[in-house]
Protein backbone atom coordinates (compact mmCIF):
# COMPACT_ATOMS: atom_id res chain seq x y z
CA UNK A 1 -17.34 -72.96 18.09
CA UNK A 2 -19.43 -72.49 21.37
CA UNK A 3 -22.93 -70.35 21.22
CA UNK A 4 -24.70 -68.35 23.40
CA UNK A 5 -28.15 -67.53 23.81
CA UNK A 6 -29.58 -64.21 22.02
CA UNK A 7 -31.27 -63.20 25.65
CA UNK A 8 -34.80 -63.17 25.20
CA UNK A 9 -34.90 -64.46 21.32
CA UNK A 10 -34.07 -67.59 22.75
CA UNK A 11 -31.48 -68.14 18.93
CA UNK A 12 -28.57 -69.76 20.10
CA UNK A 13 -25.98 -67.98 17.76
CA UNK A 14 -21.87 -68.14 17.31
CA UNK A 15 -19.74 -66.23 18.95
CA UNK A 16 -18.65 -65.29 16.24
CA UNK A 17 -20.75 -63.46 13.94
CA UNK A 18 -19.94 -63.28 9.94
CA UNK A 19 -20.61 -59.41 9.10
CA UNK A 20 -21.30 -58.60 5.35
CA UNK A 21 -20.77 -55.19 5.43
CA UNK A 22 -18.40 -52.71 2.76
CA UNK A 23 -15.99 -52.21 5.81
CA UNK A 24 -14.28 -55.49 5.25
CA UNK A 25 -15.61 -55.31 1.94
CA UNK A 26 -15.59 -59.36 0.67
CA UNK A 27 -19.77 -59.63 0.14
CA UNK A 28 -19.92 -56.24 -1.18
CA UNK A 29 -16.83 -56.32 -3.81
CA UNK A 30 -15.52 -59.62 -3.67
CA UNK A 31 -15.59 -62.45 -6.49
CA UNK A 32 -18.07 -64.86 -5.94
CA UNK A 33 -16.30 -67.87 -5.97
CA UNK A 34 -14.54 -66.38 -2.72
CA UNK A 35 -17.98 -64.90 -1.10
CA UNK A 36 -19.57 -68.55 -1.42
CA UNK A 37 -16.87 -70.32 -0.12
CA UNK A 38 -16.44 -68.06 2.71
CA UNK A 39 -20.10 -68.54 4.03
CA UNK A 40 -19.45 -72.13 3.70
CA UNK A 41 -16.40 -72.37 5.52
CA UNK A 42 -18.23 -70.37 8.01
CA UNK A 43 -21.40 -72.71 8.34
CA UNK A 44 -19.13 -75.73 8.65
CA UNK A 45 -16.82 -74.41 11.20
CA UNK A 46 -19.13 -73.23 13.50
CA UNK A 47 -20.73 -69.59 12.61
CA UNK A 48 -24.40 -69.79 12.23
CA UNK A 49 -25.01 -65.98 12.25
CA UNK A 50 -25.01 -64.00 9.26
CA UNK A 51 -25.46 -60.05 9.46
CA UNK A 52 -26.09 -57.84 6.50
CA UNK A 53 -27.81 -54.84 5.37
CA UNK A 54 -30.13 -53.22 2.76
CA UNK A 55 -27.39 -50.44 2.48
CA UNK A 56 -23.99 -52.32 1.93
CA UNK A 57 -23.62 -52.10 -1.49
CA UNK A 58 -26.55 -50.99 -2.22
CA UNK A 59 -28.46 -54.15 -1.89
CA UNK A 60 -25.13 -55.93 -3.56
CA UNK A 61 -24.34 -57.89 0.08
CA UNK A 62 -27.99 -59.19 0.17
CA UNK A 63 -27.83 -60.47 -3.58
CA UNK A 64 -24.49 -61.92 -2.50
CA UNK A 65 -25.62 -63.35 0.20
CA UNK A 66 -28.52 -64.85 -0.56
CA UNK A 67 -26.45 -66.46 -3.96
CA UNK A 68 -24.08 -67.90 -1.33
CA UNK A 69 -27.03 -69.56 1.33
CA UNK A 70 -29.17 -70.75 -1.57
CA UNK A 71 -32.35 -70.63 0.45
CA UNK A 72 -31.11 -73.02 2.80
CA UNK A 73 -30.93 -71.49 6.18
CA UNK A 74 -31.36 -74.74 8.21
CA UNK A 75 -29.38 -74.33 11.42
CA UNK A 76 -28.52 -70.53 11.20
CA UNK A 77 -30.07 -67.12 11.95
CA UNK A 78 -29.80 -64.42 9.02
CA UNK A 79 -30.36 -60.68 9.67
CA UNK A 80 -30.34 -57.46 8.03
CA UNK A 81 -31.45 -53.62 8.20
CA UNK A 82 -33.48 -50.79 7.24
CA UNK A 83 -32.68 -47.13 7.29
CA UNK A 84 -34.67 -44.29 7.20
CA UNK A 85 -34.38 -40.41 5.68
CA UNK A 86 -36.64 -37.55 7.18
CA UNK A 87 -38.41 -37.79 4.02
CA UNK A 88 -39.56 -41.36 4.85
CA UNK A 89 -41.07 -39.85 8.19
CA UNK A 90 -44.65 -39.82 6.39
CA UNK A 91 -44.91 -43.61 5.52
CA UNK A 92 -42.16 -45.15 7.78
CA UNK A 93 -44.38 -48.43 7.51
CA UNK A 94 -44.80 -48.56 4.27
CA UNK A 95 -40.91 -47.77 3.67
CA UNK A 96 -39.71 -50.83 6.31
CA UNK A 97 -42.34 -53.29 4.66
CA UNK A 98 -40.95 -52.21 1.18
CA UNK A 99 -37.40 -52.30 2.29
CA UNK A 100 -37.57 -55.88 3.86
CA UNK A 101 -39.44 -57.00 0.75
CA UNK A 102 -36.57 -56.32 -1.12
CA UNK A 103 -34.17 -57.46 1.18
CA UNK A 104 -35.85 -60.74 0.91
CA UNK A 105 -35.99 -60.92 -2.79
CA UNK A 106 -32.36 -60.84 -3.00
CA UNK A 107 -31.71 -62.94 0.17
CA UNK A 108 -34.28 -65.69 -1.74
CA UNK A 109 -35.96 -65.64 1.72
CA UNK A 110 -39.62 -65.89 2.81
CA UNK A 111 -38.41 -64.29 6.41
CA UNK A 112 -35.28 -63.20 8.40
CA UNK A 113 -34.74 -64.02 11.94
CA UNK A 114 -33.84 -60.26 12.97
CA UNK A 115 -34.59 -56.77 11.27
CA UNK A 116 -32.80 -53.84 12.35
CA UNK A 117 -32.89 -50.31 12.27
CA UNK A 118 -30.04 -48.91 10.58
CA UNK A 119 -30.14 -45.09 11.84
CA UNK A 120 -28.31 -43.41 14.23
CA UNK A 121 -30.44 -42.78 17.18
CA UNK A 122 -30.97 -39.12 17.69
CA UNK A 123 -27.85 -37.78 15.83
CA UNK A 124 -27.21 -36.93 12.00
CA UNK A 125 -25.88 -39.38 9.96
CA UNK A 126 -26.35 -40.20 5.97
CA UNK A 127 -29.66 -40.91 6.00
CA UNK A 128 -30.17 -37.84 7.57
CA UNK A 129 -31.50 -36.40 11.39
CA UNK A 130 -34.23 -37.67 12.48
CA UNK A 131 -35.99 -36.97 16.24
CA UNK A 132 -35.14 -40.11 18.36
CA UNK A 133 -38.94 -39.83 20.04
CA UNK A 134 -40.88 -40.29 16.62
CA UNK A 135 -38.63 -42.61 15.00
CA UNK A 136 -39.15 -44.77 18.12
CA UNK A 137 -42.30 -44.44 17.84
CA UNK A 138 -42.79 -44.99 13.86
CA UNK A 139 -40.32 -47.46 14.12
CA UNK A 140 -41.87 -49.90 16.64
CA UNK A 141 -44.96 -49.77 14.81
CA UNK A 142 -43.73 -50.53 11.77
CA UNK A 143 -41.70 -53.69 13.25
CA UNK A 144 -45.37 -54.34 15.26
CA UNK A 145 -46.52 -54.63 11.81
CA UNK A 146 -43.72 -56.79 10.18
CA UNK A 147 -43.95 -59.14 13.34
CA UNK A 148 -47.84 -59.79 12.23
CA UNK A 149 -46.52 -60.93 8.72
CA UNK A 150 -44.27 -62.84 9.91
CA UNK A 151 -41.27 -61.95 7.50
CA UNK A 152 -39.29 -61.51 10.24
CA UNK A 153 -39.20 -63.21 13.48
CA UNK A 154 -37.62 -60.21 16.05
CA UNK A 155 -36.47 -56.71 15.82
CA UNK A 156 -33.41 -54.62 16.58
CA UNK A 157 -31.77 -51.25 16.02
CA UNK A 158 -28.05 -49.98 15.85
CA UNK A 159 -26.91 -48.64 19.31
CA UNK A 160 -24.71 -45.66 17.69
CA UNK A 161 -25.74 -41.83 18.87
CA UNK A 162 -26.96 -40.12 21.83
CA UNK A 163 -25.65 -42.46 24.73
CA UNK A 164 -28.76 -41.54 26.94
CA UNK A 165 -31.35 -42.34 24.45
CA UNK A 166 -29.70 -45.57 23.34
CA UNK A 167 -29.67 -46.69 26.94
CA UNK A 168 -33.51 -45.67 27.12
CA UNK A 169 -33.78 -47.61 24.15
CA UNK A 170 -32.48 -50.72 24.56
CA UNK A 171 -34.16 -50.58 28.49
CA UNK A 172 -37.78 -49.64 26.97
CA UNK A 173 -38.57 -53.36 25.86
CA UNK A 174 -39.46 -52.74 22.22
CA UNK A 175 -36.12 -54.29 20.99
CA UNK A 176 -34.97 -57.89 20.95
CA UNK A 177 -31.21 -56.69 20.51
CA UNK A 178 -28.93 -53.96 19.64
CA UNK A 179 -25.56 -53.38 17.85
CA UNK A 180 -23.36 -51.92 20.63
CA UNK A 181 -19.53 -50.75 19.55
CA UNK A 182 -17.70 -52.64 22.17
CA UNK A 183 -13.77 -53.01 21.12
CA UNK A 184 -10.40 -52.22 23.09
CA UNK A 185 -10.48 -48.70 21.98
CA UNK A 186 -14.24 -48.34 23.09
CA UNK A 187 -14.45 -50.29 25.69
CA UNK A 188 -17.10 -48.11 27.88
CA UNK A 189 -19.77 -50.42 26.61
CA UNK A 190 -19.02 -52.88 29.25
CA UNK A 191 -16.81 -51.07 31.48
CA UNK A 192 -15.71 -47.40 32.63
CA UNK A 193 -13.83 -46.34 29.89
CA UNK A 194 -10.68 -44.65 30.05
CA UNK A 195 -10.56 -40.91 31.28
CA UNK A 196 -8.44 -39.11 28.82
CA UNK A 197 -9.35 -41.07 25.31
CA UNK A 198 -12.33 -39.10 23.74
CA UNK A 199 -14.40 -42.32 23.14
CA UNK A 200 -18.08 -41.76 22.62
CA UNK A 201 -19.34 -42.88 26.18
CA UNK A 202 -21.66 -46.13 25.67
CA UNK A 203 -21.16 -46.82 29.48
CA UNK A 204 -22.47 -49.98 30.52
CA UNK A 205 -24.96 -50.68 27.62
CA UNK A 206 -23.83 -53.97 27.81
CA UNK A 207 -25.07 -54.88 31.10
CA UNK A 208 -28.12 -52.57 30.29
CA UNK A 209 -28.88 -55.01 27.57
CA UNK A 210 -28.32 -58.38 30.02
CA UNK A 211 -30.68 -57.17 32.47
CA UNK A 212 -33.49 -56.45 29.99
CA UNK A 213 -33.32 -59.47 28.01
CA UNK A 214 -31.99 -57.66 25.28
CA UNK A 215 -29.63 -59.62 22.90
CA UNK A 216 -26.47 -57.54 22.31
CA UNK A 217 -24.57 -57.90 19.16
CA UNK A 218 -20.54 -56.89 19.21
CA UNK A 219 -19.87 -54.49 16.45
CA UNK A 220 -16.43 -52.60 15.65
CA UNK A 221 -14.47 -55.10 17.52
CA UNK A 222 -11.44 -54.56 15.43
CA UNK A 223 -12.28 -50.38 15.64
CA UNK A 224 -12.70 -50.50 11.55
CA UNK A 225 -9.48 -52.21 10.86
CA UNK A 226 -7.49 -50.06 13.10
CA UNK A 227 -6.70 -52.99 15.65
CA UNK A 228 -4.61 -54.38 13.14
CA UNK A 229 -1.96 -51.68 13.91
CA UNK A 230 -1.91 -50.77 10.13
CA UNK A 231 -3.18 -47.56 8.38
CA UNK A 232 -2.94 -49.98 4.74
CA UNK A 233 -6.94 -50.44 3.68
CA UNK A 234 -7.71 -53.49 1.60
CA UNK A 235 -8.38 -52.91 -1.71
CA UNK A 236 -12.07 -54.54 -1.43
CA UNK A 237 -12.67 -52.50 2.35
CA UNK A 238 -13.57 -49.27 2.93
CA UNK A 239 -10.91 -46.76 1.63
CA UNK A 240 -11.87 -44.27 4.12
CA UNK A 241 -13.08 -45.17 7.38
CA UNK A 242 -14.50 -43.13 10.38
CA UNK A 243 -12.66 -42.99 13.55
CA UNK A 244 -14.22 -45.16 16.15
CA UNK A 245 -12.29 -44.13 19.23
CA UNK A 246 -10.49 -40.31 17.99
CA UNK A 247 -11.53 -37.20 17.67
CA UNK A 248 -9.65 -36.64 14.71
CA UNK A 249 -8.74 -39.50 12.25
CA UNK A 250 -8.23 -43.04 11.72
CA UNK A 251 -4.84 -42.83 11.79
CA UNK A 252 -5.05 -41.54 15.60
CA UNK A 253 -6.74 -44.59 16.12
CA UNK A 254 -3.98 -47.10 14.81
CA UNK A 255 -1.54 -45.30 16.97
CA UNK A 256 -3.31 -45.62 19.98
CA UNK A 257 -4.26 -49.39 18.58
CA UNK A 258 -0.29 -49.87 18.64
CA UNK A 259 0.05 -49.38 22.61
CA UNK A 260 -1.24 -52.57 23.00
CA UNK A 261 1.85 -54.08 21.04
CA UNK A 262 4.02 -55.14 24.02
CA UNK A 263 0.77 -57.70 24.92
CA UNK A 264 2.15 -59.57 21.43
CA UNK A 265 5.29 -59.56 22.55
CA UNK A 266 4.60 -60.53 25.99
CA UNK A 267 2.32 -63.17 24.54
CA UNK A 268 -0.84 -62.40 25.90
CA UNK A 269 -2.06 -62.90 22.30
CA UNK A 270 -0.66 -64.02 18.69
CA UNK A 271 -1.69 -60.47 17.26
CA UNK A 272 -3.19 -56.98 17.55
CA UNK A 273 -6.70 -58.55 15.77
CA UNK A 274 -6.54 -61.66 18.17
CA UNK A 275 -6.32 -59.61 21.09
CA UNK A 276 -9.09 -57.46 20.04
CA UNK A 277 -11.30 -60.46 19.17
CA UNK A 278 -10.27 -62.41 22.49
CA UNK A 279 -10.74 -59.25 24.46
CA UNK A 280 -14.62 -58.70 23.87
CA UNK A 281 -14.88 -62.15 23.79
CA UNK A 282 -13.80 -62.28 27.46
CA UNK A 283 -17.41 -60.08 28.63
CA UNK A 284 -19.52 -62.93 29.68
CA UNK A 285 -23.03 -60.84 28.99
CA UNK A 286 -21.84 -60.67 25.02
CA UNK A 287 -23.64 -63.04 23.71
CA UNK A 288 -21.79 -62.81 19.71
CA UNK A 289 -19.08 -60.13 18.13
CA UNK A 290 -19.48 -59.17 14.77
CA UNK A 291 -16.23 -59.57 12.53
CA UNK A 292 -16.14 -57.89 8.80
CA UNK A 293 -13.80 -59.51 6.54
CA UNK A 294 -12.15 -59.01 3.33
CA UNK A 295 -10.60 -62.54 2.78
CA UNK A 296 -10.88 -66.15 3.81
CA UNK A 297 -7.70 -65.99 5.82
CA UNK A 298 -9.54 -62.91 8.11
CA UNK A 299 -12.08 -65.53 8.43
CA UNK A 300 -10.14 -68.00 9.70
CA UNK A 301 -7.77 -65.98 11.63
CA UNK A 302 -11.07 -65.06 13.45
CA UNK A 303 -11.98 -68.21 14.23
CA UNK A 304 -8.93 -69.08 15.39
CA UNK A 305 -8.66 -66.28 17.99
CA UNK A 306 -12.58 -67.06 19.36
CA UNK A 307 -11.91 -70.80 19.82
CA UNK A 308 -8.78 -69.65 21.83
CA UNK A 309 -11.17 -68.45 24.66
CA UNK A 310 -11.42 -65.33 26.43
CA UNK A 311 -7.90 -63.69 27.82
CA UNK A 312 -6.79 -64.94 31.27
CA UNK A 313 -7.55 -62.53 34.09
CA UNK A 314 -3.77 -61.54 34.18
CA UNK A 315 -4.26 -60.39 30.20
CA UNK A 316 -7.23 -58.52 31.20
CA UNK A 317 -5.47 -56.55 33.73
CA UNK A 318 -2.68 -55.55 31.51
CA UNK A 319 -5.16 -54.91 28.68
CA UNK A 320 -6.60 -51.84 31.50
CA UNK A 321 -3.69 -50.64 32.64
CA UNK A 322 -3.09 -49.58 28.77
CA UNK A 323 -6.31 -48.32 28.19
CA UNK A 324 -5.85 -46.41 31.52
CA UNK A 325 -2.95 -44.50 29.84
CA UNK A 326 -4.88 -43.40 26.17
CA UNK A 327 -4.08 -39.61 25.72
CA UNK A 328 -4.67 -38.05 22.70
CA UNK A 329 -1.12 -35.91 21.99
């Protein structure tokens, strides 16, 4: 599998990313036996970056995690998050130092390569609402902080919220990358998205992160599971899952997912997921996509699909004239 260069980290990571979040579900509820062989398949196939969070499972993903690398993180780059509630507002760097500690404890690491903040920038979300101007502010002091301790080596946030702030954000220079929802059902993150599908505008954050140096990490490229053109969940996923791209439910999204079917049977791709995959794969300023899994053979399917290469030009134009057509009935 090929890398690319995290912009200004200077970590040359997959392009592939192994996410160990509870929307695929395998590090959070998975058996063992399958979690550990599924980060060692992905070591020695190619993926050398590893993305989990404080939150998924409630510190379960970590533990798992951590179990599965051993302490031996020769040759990849491991990151997770933080998230903060208003009520943390008072002692924001005394909550990320404690949080990280943790995170390392069940990691068995002395350091990550990347911390990020897990909040939604400047709209509610479960941790709660906080005011995107002080959390920017406690935040980057906090990760100030963290940097001088060195348990961890750079710092990013989640690009999810207020589309102007987030494009402030990741143009200010306090953040070494940011999660940015880039899939064929959002695709305003690197292009103009579609005029009549009610997808949160993220306009051009990807180019916004290229010209400031700002690593940009690929997240929701298969919409939550609804690129797979199936409303069935996986037992260990996410029962219920948020829609990425509707207004209304996830089951609006796997309908409009299913447009894209006549590209299978045209064979501009194998599948719905390969598609998806191959499609953000195809920006040239993504550096890495994040992929969630629930099994082995999502693993592998992934890999598959990113060492196909992007889509040919004439896939990509097919690929628009679809999205051109989203209208929510």
């Amino acid at each position: 599998m090929q890398t690319r260069k995290l912009r200004r980290t200077g970590l040359e990571v997959s392009e592939l990313t192994m996410g160990c979040g509870a929307v695929g579900g395998l590090m959070t509820k998975g058996r063992a036996r399958d979690q550990d062989y599924a980060v060692h398949w992905a070591r020695d196939n190619g993926i050398n970056f590893f993305d989990t969070a404080a939150s998924y499972g409630d510190g379960v993903s970590e533990t798992n995690l951590g179990r599965a690398l051993q302490g031996n993180t020769q040759g990849i780059v491991v990151s997770t998050k933080v998230g903060l509630k208003d009520s943390d507002l008072g002692d924001v760097s005394g909550v990320v130092e404690r949080s990280l500690n943790n995170s390392l404890k069940r990691l068995q690491l002395d350091h990550v390569d990347l911390l990020q903040l897990h909040n939604t920038v400047g709209e509610p979300d479960r941790h709660g609402s906080i005011n995107a101007d002080q959390l920017f502010s406690e935040v980057t002091e906090a990760f100030d902080n963290i940097r001088a301790s060195g348990k961890a080596r750079f710092f990013g946030f989640t690009a999810k919220g207020q589309p102007d702030v987030l494009t402030q954000w990741v143009a200010s220079g306090a953040f070494d990358s940011a999660q940015i929802f880039y899939n064929l059902l959002v695709p305003s993150a690197g292009e103009i998205p579609p005029v009549d599908y009610p997808a949160v505008d993220y306009q051009c954050l990807l180019d916004t992160a290229s010209q400031n140096g700002v690593g940009a990490i690929g997240v929701r490229v298969l919409a939550g599971g609804a690129m797979s053109g199936s409303e069935k969940r996986n037992p260990l996923g996410m029962p219920i899952v948020t829609p990425i791209g509707a207004n209304t439910d996830y089951a609006q999204d796997v309908k409009v997912a299913l447009k894209f079917k006549p590209l299978i049977e045209a064979g501009v791709a194998s599948s719905l997921t390969e598609l998806a995959i191959r499609y953000v794969l195809s920006n040239p300023v993504l550096p890495t996509t994040e992929i969630g899994i629930a099994n082995i053979d999502e693993l592998q399917s992934a890999v598959q699909a990113v060492n196909k290469g992007a889509l040919s030009q004439e896939g990509l134009d097919r690929v628009r004239q679809i999205q051109t057509t989203f209208c929510i009935d």
